[in-house]
N, C-alpha and C. Protein backbone atom coordinates (compact mmCIF):
# COMPACT_ATOMS: atom_id res chain seq x y z
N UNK A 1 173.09 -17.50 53.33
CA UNK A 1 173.86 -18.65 52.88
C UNK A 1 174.27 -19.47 54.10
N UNK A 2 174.33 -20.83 53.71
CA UNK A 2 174.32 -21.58 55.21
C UNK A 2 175.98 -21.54 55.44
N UNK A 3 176.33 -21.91 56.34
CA UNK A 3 177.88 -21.68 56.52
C UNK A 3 178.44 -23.08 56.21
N UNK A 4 178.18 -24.88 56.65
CA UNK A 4 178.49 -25.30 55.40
C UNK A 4 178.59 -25.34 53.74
N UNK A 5 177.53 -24.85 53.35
CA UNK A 5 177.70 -24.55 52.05
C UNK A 5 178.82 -23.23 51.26
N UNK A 6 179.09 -22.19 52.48
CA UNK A 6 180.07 -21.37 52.22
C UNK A 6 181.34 -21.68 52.11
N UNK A 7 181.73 -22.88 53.10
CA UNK A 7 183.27 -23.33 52.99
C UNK A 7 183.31 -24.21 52.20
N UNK A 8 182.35 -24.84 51.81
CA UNK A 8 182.15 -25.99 50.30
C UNK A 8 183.10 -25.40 49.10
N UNK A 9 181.97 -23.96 48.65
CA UNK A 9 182.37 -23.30 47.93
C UNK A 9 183.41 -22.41 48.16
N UNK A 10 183.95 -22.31 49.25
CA UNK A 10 185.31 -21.62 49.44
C UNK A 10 186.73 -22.34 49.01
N UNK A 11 186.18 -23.77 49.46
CA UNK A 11 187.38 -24.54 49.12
C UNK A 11 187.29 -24.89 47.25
N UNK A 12 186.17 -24.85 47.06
CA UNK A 12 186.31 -24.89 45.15
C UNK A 12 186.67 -23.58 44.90
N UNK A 13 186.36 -22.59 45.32
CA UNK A 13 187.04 -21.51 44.59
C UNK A 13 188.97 -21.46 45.01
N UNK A 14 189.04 -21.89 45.97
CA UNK A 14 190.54 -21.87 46.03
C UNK A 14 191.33 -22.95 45.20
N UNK A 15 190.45 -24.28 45.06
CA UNK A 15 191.17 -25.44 43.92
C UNK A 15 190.84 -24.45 42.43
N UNK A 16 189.77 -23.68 41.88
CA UNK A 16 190.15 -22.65 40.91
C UNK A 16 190.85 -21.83 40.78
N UNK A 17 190.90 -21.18 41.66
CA UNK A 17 192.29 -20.20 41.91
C UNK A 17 193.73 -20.88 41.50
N UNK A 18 193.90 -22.39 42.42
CA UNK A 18 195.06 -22.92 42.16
C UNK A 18 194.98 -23.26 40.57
N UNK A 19 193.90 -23.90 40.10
CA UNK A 19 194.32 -24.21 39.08
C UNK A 19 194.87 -23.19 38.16
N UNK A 20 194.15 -22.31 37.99
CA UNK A 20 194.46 -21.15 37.50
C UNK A 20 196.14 -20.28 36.99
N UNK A 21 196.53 -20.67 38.40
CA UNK A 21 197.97 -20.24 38.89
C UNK A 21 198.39 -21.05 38.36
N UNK A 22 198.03 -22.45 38.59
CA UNK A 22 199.20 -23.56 38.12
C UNK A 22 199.45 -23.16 36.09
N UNK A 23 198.17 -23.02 35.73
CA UNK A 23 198.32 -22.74 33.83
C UNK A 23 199.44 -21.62 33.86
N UNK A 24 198.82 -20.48 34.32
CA UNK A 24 199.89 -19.65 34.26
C UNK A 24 201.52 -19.88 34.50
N UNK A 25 201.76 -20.37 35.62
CA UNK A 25 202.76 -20.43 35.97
C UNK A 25 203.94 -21.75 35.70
N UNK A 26 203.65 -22.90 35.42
CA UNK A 26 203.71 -23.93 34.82
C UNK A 26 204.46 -23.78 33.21
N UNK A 27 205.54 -24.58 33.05
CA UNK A 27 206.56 -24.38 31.95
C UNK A 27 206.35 -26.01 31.01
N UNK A 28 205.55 -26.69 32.08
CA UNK A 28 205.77 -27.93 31.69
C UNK A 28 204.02 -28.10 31.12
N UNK A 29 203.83 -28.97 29.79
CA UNK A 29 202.52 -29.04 29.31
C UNK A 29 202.04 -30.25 30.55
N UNK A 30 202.79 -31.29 30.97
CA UNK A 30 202.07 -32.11 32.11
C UNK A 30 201.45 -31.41 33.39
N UNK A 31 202.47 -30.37 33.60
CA UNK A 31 201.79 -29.64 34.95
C UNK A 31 200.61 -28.92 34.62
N UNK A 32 200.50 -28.27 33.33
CA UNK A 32 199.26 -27.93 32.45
C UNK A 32 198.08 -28.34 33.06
N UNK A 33 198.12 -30.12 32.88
CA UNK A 33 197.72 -30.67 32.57
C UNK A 33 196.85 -31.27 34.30
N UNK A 34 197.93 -31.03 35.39
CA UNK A 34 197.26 -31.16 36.77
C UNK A 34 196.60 -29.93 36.96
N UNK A 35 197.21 -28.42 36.82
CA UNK A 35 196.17 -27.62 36.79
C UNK A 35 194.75 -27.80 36.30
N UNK A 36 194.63 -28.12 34.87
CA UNK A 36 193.14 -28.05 34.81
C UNK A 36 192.39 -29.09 35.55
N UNK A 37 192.70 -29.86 35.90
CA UNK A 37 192.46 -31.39 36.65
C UNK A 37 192.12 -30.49 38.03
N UNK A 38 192.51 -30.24 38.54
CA UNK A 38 192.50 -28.89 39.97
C UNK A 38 191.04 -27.87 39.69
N UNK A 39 190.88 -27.49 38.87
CA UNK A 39 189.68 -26.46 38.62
C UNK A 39 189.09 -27.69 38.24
N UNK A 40 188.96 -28.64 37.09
CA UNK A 40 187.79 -29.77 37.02
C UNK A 40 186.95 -30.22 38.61
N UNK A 41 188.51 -30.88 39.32
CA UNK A 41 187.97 -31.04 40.10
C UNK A 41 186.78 -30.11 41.87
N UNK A 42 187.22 -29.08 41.42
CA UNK A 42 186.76 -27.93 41.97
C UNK A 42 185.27 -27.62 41.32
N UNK A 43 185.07 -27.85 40.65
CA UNK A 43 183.63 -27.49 39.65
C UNK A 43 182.97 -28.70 40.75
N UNK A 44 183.45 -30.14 40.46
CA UNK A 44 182.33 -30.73 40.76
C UNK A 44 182.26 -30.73 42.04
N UNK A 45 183.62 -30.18 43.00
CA UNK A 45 182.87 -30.53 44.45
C UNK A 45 181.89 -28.79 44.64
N UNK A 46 181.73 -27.67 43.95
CA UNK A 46 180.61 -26.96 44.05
C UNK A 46 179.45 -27.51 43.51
N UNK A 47 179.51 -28.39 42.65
CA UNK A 47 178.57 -29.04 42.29
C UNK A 47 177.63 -30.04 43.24
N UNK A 48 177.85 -31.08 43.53
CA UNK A 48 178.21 -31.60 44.97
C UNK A 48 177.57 -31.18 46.22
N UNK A 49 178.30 -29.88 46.22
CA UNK A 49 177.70 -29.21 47.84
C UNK A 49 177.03 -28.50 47.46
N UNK A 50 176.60 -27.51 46.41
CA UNK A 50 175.22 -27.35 46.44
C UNK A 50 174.05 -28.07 46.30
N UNK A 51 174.40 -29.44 45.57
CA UNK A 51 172.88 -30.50 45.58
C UNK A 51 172.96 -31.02 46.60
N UNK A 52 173.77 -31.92 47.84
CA UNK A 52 173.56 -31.56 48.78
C UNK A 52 172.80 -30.94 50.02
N UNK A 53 173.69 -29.62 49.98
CA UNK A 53 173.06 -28.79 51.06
C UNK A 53 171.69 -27.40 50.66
N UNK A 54 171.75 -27.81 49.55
CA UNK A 54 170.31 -26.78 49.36
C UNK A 54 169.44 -27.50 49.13
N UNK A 55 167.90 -27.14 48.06
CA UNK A 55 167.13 -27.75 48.11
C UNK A 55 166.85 -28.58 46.47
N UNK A 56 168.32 -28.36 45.94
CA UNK A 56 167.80 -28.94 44.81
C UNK A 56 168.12 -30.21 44.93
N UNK A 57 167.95 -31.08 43.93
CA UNK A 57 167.85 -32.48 44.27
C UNK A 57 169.14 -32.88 43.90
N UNK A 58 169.77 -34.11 44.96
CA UNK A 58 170.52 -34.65 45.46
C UNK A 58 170.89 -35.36 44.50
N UNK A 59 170.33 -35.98 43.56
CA UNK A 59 171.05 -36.99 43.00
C UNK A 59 171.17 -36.36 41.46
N UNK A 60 170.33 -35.38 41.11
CA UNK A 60 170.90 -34.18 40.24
C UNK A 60 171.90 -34.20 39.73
N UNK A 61 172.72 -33.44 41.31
CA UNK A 61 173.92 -33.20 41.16
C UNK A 61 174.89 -34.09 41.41
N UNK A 62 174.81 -35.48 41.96
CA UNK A 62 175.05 -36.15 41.73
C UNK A 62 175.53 -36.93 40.72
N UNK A 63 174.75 -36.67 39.58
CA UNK A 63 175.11 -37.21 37.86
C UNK A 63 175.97 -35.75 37.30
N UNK A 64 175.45 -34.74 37.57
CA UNK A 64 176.25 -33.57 37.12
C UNK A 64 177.66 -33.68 37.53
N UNK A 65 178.10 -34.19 38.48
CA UNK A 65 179.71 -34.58 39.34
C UNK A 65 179.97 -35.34 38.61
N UNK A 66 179.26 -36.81 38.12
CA UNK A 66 179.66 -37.76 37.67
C UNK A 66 179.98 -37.74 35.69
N UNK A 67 179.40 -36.34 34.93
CA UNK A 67 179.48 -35.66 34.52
C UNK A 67 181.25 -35.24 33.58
N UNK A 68 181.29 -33.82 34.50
CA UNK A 68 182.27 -33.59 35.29
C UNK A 68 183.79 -34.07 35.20
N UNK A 69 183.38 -35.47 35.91
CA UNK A 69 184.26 -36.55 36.25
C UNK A 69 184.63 -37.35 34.94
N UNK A 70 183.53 -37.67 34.24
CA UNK A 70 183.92 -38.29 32.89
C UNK A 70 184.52 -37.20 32.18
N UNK A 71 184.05 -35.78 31.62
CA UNK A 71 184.55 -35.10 31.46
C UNK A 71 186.03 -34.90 31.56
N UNK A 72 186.71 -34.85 32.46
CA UNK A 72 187.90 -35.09 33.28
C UNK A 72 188.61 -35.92 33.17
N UNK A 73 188.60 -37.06 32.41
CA UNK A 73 189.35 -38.20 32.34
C UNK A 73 189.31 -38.18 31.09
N UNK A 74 188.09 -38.09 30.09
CA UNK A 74 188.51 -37.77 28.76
C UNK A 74 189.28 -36.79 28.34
N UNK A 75 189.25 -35.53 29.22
CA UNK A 75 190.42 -34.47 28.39
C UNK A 75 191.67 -34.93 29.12
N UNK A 76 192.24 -35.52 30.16
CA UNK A 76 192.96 -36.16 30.58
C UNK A 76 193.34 -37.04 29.51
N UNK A 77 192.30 -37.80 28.94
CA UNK A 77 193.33 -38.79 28.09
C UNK A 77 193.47 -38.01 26.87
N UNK A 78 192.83 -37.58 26.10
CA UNK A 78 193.56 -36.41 25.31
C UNK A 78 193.98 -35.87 25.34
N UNK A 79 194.59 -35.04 26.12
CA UNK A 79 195.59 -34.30 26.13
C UNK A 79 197.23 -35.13 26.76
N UNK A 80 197.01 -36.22 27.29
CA UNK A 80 198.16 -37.09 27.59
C UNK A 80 198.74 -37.81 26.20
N UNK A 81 197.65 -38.16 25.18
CA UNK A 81 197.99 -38.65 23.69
C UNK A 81 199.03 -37.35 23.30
N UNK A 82 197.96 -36.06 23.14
CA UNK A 82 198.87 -35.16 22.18
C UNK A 82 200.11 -34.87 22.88
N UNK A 83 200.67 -35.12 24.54
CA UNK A 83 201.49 -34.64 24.95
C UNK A 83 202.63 -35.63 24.29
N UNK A 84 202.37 -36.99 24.25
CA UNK A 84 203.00 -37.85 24.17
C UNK A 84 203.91 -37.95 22.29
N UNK A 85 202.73 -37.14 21.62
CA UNK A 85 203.17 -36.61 20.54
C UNK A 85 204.09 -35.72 20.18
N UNK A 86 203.64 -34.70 21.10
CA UNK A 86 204.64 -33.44 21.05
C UNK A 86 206.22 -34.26 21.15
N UNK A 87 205.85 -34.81 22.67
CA UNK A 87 207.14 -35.44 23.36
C UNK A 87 208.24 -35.86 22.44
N UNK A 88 207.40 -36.77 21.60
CA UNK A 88 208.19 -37.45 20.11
C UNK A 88 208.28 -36.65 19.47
N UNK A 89 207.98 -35.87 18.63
CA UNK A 89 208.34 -34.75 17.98
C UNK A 89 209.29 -33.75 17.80
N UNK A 90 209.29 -32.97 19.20
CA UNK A 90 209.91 -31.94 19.63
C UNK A 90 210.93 -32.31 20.74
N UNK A 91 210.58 -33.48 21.39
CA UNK A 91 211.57 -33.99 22.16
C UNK A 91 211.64 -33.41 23.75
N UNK A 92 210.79 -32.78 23.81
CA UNK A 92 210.45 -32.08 25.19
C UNK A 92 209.18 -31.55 25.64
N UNK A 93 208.44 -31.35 26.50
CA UNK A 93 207.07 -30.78 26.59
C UNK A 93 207.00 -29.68 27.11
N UNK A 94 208.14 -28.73 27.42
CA UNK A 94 208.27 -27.90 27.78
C UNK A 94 207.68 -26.62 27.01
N UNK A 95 206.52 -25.55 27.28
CA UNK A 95 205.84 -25.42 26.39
C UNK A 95 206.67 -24.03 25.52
N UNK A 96 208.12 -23.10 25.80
CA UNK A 96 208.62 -22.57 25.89
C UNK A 96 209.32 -22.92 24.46
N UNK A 97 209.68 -24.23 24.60
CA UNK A 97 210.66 -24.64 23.29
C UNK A 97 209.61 -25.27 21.83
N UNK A 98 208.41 -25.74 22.60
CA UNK A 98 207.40 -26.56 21.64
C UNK A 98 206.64 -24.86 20.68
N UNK A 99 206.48 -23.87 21.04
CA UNK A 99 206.29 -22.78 20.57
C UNK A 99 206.78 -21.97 19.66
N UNK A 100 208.21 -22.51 19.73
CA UNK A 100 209.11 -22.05 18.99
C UNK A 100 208.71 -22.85 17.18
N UNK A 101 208.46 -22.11 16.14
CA UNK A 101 208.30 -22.71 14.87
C UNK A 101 209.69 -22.68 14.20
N UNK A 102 209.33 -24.35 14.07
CA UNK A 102 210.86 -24.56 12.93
C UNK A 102 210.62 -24.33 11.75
N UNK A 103 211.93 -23.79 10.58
CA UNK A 103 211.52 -23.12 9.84
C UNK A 103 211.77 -24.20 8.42
């Protein structure tokens, strides 16, 4: 493995990792909501540096990022609608109290 391509993918596996942590640990559905944005964006820069620096083709992965990226902004805007719902609803996005069923 070439050693640029190792820290490529070192640094996407650590924006997965973070994201990861952030779902877990995160009380708020917006912070939710930068976590997965954190692993999205981590997919496409492995994406990226392997078309790139190996031998598959460059502009490939290129559309696969760009992909990705649309990907990413659409669940971004969906999930900012339903937050904005909850918000009105329940009056908080906190995902602790939104869990709770009223009876």
């Amino acid at each position: 493995m070439s050693e640029p391509l190792f820290l490529y993918q070192a640094v996407a596996l650590l924006l997965l990792f973070l994201g990861i942590f952030g779902i877990i640990t995160r009380k708020s559905l917006v912070g939710m909501i930068i976590a997965v944005e954190l692993m999205l964006n981590g997919a496409g820069l492995a994406i990226v540096a392997s078309g790139q620096l190996t031998g598959a083709p460059a502009d490939l992965a290129q559309l696969s990022s760009l992909l990705v990226m649309g990907l990413a902004a659409a669940e971004a805007t969906l999930v900012l609608a339903i937050i904005l719902v909850v918000a009105k609803r329940f009056g908080t996005v906190e995902t602790d109290r939104v869990s709770e069923l009223e009876g």
